[in-house]
PDB file of N, CA and C in Angstrom:
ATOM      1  N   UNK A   1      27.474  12.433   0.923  1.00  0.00           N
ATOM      2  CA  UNK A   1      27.029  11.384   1.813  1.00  0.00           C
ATOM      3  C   UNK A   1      26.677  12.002   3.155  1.00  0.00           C
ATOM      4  N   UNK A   2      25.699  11.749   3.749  1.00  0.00           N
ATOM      5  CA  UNK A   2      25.474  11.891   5.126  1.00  0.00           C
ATOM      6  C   UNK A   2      25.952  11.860   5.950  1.00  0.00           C
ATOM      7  N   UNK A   3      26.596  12.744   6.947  1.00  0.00           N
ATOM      8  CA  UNK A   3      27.205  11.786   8.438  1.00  0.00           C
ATOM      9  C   UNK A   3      26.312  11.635   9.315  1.00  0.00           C
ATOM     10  N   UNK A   4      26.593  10.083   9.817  1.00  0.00           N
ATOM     11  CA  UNK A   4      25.641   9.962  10.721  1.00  0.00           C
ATOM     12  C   UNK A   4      26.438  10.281  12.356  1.00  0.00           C
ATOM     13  N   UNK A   5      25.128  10.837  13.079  1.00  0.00           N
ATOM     14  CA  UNK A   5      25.817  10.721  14.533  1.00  0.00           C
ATOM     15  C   UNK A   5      25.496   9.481  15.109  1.00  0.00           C
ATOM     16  N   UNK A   6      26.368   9.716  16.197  1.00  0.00           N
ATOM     17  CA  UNK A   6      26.678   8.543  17.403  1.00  0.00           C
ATOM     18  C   UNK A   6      25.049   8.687  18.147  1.00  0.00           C
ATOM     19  N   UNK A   7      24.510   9.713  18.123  1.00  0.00           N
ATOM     20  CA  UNK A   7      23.311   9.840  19.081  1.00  0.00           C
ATOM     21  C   UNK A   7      22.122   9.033  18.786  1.00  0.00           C
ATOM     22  N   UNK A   8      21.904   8.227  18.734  1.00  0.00           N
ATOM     23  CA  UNK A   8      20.109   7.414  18.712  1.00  0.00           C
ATOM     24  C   UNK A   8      19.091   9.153  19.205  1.00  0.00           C
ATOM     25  N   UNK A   9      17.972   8.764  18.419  1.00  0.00           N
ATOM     26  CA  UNK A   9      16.935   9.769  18.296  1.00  0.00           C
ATOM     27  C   UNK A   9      15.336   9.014  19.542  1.00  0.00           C
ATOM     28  N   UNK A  10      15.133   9.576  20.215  1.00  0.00           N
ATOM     29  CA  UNK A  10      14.354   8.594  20.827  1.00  0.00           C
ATOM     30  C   UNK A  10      12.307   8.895  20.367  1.00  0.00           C
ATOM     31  N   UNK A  11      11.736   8.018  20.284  1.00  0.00           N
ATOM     32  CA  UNK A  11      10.435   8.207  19.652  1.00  0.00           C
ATOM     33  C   UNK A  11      10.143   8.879  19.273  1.00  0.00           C
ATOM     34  N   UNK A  12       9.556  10.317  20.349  1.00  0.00           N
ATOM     35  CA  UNK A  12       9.000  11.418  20.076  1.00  0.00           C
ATOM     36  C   UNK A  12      10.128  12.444  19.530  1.00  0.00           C
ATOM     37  N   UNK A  13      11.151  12.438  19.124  1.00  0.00           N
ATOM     38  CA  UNK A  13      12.264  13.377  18.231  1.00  0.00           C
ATOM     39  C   UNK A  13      12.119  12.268  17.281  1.00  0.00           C
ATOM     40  N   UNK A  14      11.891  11.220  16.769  1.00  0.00           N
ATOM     41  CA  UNK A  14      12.233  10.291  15.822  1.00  0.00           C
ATOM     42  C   UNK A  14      10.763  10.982  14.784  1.00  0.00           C
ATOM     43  N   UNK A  15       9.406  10.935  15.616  1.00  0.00           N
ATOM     44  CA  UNK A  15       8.083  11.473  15.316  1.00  0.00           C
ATOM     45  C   UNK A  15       8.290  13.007  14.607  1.00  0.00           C
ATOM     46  N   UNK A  16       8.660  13.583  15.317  1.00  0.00           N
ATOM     47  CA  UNK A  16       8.977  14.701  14.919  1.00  0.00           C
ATOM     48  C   UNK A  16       9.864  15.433  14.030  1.00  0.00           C
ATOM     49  N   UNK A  17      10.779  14.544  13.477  1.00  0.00           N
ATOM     50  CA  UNK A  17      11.467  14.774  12.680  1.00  0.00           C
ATOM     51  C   UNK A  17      10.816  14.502  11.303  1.00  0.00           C
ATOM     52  N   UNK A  18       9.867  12.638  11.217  1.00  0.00           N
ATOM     53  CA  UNK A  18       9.108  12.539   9.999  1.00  0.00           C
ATOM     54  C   UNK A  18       8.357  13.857   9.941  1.00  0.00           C
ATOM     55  N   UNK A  19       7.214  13.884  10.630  1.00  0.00           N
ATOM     56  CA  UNK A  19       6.462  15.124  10.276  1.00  0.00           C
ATOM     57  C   UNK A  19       7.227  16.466   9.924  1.00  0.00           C
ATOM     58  N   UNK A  20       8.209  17.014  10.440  1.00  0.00           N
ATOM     59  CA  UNK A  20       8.579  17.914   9.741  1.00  0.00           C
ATOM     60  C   UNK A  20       9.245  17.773   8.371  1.00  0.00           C
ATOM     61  N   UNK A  21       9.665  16.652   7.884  1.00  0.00           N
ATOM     62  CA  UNK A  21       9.992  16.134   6.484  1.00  0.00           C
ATOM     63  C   UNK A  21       9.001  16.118   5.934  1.00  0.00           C
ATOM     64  N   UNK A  22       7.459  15.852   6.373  1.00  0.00           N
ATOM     65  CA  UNK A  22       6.510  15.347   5.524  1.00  0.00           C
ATOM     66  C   UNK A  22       5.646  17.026   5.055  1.00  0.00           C
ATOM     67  N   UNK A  23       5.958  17.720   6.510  1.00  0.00           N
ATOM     68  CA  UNK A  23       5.235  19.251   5.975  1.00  0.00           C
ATOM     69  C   UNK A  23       6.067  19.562   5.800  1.00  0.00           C
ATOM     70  N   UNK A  24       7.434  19.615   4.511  1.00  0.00           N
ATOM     71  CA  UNK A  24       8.297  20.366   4.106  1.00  0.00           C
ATOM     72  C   UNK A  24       9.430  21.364   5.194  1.00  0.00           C
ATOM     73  N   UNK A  25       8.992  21.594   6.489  1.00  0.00           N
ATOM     74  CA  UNK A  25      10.010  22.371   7.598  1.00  0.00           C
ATOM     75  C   UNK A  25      11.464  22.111   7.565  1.00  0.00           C
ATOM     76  N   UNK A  26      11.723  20.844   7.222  1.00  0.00           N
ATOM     77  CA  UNK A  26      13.173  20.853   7.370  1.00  0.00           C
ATOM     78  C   UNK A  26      13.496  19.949   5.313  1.00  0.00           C
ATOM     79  N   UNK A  27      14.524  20.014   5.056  1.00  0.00           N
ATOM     80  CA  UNK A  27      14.816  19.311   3.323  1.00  0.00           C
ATOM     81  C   UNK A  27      15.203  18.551   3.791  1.00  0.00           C
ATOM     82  N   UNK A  28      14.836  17.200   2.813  1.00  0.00           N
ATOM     83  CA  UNK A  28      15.341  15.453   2.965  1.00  0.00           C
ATOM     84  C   UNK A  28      16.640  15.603   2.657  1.00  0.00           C
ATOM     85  N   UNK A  29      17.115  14.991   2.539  1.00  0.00           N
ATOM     86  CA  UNK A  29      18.923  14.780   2.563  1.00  0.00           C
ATOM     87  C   UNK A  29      18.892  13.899   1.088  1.00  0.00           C
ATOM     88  N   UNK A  30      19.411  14.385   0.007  1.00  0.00           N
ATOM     89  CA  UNK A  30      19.403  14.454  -1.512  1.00  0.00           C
ATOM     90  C   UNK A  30      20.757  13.852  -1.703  1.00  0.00           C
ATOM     91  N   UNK A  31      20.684  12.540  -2.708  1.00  0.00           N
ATOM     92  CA  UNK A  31      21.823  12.050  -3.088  1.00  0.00           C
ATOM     93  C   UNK A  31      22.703  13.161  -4.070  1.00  0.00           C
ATOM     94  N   UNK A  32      24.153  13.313  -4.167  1.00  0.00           N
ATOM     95  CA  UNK A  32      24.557  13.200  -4.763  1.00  0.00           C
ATOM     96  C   UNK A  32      24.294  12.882  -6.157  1.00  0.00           C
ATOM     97  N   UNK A  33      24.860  14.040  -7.364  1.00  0.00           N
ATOM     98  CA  UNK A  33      24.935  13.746  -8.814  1.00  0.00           C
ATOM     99  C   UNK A  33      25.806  12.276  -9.048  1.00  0.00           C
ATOM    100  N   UNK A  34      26.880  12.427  -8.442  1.00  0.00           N
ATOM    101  CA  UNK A  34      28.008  11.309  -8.659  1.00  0.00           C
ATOM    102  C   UNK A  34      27.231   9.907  -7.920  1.00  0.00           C
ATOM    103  N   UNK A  35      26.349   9.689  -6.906  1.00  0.00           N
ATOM    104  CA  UNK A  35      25.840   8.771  -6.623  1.00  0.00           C
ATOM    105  C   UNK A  35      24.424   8.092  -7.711  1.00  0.00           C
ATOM    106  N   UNK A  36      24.322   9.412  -7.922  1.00  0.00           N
ATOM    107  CA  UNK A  36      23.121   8.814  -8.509  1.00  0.00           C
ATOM    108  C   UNK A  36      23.574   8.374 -10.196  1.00  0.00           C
ATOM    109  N   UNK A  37      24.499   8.793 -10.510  1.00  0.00           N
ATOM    110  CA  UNK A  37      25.345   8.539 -11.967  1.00  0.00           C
ATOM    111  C   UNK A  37      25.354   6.855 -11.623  1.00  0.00           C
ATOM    112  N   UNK A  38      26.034   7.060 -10.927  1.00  0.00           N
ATOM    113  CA  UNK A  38      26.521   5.250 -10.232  1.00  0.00           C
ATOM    114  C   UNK A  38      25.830   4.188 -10.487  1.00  0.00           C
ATOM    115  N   UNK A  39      24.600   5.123  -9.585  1.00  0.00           N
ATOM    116  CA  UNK A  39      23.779   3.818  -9.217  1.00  0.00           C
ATOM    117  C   UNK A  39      23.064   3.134 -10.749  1.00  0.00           C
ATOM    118  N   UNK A  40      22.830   4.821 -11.613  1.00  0.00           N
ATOM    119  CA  UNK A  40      22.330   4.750 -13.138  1.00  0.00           C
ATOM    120  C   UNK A  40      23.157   3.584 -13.849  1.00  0.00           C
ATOM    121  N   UNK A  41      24.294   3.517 -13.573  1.00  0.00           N
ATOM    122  CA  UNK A  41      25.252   2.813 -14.443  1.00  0.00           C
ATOM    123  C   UNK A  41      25.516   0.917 -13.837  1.00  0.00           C
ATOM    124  N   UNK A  42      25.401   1.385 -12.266  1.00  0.00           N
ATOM    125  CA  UNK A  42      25.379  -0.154 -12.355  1.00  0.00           C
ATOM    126  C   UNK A  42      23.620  -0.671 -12.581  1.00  0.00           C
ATOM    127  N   UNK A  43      22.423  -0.118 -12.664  1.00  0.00           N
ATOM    128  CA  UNK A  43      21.756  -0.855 -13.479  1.00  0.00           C
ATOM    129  C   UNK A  43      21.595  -1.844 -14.321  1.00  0.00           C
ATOM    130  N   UNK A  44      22.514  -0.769 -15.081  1.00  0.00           N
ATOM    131  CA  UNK A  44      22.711  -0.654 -16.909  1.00  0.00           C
ATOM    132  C   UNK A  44      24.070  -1.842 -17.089  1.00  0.00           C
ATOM    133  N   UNK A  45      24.899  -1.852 -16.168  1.00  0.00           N
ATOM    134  CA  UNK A  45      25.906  -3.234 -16.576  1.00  0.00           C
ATOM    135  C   UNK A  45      25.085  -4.507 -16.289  1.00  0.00           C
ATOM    136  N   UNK A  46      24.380  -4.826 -15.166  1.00  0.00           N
ATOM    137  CA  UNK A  46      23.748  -5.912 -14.779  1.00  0.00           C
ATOM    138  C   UNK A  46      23.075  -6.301 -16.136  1.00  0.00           C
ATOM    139  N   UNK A  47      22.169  -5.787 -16.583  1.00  0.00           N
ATOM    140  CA  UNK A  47      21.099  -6.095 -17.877  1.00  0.00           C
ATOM    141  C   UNK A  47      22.321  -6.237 -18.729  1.00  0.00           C
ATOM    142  N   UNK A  48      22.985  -5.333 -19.371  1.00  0.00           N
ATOM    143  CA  UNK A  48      23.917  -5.866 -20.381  1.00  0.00           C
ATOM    144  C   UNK A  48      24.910  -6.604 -20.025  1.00  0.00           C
ATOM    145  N   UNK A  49      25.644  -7.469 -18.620  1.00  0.00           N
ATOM    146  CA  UNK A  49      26.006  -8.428 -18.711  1.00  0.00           C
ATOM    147  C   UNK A  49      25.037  -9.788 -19.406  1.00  0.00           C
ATOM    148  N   UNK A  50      23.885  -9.628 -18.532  1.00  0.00           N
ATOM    149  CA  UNK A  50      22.654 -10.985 -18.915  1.00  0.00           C
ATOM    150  C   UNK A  50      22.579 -10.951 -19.831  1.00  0.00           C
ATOM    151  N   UNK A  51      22.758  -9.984 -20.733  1.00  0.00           N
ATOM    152  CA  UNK A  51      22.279  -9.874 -21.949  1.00  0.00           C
ATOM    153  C   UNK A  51      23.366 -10.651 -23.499  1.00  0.00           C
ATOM    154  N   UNK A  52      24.667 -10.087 -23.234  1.00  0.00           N
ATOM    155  CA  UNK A  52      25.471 -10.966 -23.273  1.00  0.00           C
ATOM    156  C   UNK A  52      26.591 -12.457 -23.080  1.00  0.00           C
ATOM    157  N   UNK A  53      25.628 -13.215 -21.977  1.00  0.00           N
ATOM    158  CA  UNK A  53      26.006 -14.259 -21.937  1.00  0.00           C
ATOM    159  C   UNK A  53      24.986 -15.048 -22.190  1.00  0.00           C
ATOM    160  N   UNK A  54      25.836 -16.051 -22.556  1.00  0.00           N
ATOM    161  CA  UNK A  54      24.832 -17.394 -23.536  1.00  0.00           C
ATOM    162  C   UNK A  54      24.345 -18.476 -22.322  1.00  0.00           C
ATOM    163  N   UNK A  55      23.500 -18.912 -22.565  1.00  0.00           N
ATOM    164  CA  UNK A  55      22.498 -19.429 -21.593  1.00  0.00           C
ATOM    165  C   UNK A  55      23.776 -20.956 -20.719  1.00  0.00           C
ATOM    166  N   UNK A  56      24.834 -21.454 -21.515  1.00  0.00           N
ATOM    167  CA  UNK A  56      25.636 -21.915 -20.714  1.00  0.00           C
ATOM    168  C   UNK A  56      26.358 -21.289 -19.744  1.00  0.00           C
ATOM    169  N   UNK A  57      27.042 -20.161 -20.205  1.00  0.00           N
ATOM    170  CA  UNK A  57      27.866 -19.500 -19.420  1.00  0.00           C
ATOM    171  C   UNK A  57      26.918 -18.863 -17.872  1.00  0.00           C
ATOM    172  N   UNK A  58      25.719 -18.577 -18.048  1.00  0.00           N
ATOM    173  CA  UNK A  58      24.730 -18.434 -17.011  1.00  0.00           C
ATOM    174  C   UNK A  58      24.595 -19.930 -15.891  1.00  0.00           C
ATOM    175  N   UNK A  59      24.490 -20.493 -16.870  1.00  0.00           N
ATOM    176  CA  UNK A  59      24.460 -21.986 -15.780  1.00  0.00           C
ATOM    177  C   UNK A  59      25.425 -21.884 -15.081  1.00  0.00           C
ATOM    178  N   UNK A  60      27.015 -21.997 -15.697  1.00  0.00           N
ATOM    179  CA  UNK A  60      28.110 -22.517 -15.100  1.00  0.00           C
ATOM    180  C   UNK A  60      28.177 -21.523 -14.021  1.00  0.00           C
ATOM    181  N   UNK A  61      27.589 -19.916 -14.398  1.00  0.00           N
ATOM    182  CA  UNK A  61      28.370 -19.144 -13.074  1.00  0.00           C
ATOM    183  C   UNK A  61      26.994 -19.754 -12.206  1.00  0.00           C
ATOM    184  N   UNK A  62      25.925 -19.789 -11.970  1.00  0.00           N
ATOM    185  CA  UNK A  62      25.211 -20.178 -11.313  1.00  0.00           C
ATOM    186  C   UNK A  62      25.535 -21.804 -10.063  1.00  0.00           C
ATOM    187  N   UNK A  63      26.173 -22.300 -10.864  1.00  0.00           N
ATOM    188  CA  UNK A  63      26.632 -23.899 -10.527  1.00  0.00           C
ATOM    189  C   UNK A  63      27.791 -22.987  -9.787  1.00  0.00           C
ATOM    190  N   UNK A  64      28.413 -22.440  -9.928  1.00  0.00           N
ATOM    191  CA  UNK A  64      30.107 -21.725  -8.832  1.00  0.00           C
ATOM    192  C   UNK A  64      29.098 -21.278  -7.796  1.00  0.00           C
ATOM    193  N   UNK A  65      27.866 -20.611  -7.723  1.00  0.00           N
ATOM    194  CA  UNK A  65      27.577 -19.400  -6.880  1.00  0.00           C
ATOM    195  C   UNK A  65      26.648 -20.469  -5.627  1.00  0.00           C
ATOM    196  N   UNK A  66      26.222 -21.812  -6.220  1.00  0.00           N
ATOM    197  CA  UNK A  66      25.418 -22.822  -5.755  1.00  0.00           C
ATOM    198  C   UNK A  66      26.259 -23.464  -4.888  1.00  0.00           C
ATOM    199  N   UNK A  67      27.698 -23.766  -5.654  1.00  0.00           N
ATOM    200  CA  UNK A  67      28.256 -24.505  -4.852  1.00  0.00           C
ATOM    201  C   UNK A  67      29.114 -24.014  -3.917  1.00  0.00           C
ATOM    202  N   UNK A  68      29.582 -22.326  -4.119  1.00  0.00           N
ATOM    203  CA  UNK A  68      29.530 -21.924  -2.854  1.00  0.00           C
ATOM    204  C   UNK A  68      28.762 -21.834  -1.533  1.00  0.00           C
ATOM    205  N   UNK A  69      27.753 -21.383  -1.849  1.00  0.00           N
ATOM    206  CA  UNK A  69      26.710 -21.127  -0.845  1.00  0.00           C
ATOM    207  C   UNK A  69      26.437 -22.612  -0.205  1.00  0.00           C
ATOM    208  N   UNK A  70      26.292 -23.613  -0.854  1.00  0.00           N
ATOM    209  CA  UNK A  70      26.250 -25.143   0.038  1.00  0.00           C
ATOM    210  C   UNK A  70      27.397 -25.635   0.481  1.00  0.00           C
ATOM    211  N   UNK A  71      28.449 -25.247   0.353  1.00  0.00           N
ATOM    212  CA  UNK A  71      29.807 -25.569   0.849  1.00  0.00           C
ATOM    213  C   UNK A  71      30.257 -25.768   2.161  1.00  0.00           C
ATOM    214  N   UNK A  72      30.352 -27.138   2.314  1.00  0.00           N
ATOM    215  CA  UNK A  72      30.743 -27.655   3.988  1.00  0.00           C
ATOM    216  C   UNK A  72      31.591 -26.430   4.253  1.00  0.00           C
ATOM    217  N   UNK A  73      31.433 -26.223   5.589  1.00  0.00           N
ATOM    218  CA  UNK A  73      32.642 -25.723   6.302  1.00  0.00           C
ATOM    219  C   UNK A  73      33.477 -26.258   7.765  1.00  0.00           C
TER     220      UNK A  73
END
């Protein structure tokens, strides 16, 4: 993972940094094997949850996720 600094980059260092990413001078900052495994895998649960629930069980969680989101407070 990246650390980010505390420092803000101001325009012309902000400019200068794309262009040297874009003519190769400095390397982009490359995920992680273990991130990118991850991200491969939660794809892959999303589709095979949908895939396994029956078109009620989709409603009902839909009707929980509805009636949260409109929920007086």
């Amino acid at each position: 993972m990246k650390t980010r600094t505390g420092k803000k980059l101001d325009l012309n260092q902000l400019a200068k940094r794309i262009v040297d990413e874009a003519t190769g001078a400095i390397e982009k900052a490359v995920d992680s094997p273990k991130t990118l495994a991850g991200r491969a895998g939660g794809k892959k649960g999303g589709r095979a949850r949908a895939a396994s629930l029956t078109a009620e069980q989709r409603v009902e969680i839909a009707t929980v996720a509805a009636q949260a989101r409109w929920k007086k407070t």
